[in-house]
N, C-alpha and C. Protein backbone atom coordinates (compact mmCIF):
# COMPACT_ATOMS: atom_id res chain seq x y z
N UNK A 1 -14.34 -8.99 -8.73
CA UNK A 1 -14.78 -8.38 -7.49
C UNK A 1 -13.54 -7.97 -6.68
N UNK A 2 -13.76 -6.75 -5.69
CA UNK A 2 -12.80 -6.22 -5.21
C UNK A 2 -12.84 -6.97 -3.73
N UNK A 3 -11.78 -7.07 -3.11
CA UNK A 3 -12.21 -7.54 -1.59
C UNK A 3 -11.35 -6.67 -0.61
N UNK A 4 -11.34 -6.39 0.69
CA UNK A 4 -11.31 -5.00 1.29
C UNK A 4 -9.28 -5.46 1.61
N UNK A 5 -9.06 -6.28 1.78
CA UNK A 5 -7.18 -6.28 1.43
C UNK A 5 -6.75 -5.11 0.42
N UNK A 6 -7.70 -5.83 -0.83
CA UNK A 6 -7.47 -5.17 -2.24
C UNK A 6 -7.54 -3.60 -1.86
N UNK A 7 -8.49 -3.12 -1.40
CA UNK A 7 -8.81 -1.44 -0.89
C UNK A 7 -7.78 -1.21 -0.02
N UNK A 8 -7.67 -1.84 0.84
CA UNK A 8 -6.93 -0.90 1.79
C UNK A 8 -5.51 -1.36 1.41
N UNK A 9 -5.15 -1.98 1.07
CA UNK A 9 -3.43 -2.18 0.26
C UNK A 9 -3.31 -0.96 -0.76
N UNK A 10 -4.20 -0.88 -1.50
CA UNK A 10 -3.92 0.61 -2.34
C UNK A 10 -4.03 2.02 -1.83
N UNK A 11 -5.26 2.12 -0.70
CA UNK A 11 -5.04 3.18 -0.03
C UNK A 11 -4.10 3.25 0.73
N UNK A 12 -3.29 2.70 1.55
CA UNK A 12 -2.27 2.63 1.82
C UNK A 12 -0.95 2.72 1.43
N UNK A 13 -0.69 2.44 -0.37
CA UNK A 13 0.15 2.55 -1.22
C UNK A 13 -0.05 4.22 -1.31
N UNK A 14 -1.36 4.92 -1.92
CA UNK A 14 -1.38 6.58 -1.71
C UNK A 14 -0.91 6.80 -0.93
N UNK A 15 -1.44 6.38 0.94
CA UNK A 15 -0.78 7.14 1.55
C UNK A 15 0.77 7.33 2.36
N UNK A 16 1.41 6.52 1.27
CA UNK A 16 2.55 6.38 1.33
C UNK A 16 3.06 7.01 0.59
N UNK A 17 2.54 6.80 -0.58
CA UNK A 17 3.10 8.06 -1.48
C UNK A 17 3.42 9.21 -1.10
N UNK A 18 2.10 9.78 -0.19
CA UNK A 18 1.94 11.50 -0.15
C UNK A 18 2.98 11.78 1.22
N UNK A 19 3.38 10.22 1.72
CA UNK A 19 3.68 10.55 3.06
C UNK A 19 5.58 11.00 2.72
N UNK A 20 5.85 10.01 1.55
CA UNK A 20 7.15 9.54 1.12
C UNK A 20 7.23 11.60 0.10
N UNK A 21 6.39 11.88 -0.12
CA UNK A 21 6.54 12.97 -0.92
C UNK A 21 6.83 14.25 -0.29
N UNK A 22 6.14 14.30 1.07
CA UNK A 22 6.36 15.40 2.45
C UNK A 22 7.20 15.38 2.55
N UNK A 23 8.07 13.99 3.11
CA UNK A 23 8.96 14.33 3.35
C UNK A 23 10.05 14.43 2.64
N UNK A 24 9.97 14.21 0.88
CA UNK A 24 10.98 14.87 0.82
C UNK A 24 11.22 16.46 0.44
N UNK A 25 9.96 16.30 0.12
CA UNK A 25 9.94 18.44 0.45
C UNK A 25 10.09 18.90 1.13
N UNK A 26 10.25 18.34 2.80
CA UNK A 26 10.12 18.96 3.62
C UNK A 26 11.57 18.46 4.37
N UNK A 27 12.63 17.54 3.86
CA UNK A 27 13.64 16.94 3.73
C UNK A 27 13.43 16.22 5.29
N UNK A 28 12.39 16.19 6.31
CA UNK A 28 12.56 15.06 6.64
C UNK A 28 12.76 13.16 5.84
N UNK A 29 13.86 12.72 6.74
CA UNK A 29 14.10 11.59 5.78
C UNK A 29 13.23 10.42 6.68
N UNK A 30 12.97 10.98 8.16
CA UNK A 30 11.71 9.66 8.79
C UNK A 30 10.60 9.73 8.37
N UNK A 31 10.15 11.02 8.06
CA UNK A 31 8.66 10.79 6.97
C UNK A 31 8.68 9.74 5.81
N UNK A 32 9.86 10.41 4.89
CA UNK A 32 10.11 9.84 3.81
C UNK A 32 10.18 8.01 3.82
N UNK A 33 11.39 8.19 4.96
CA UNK A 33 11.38 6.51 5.00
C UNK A 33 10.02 5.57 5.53
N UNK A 34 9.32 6.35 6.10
CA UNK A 34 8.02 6.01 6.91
C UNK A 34 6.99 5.82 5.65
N UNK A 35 6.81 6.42 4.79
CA UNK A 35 6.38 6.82 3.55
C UNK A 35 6.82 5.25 3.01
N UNK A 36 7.43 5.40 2.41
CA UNK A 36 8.43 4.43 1.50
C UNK A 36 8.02 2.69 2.24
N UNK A 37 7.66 2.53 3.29
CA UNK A 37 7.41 1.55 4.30
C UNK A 37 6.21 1.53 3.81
N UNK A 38 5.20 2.34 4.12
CA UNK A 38 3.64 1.90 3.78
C UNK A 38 3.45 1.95 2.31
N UNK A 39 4.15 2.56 1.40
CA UNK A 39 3.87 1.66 -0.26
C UNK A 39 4.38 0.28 0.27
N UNK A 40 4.63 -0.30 0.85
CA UNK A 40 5.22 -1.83 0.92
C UNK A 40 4.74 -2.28 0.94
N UNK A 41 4.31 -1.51 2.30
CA UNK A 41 3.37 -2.97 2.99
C UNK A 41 2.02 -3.12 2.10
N UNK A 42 1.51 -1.68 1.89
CA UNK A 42 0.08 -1.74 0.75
C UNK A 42 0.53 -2.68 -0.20
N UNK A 43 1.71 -2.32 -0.70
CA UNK A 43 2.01 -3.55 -1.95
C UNK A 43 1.28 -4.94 -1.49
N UNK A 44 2.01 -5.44 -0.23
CA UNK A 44 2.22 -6.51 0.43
C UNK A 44 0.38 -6.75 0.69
N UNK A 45 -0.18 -5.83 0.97
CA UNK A 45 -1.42 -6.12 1.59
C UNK A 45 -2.63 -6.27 -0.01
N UNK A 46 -2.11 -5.62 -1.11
CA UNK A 46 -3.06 -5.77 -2.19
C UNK A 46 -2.48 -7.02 -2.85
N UNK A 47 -1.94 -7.62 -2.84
CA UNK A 47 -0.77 -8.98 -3.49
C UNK A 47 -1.66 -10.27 -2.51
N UNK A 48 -1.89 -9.76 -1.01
CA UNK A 48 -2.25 -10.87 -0.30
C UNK A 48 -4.14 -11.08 -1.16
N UNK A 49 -4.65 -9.60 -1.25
CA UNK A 49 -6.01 -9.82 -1.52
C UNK A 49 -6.40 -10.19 -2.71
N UNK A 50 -5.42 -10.17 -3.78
CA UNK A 50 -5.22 -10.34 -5.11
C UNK A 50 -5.70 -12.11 -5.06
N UNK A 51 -4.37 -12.16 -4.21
CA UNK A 51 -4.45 -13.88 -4.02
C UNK A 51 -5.65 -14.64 -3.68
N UNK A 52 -6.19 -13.84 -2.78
CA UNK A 52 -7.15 -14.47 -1.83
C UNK A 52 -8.63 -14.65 -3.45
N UNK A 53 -8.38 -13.63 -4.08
CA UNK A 53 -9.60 -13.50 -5.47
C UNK A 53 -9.14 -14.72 -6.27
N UNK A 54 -7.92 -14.61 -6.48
CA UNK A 54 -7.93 -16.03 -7.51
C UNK A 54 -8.41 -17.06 -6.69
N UNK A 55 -8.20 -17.51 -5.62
CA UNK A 55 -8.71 -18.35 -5.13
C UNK A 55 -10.13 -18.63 -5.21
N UNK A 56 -10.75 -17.49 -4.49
CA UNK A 56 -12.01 -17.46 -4.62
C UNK A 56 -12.50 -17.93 -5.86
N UNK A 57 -12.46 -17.31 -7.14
CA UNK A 57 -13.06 -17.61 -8.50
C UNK A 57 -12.24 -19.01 -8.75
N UNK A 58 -11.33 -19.94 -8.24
CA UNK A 58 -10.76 -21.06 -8.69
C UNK A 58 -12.00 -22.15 -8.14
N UNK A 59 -12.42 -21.51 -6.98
CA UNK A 59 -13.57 -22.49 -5.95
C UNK A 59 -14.79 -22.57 -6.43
């Protein structure tokens, strides 16, 4: 089962992607770096919900 960390850590990883990708087409580097920040944190936020599932199915 998915739980909503899990969702929004990956949507957040996309929209980091597309954000990290603007800017470098568009050679802003605060998009880019702004970009590059929210794959993180999505990382950070699907890793927390990941966790929270093993738990769950351990209980």
């Amino acid at each position: 089962m998915v739980n909503k960390d899990q969702v929004k850590g990956v949507a957040k990883q996309a929209k980091g992607s597309v954000k990290e990708a603007v800017g470098k087409v568009t050679g802003n580097s605060k998009t880019e770096v702004s970009g590059k920040a929210d794959k993180v944190e999505g990382k950070v936020q699907k890793t927390v919900g990941d966790a929270k599932e093993k738990v769950k199915k351990a209980l």
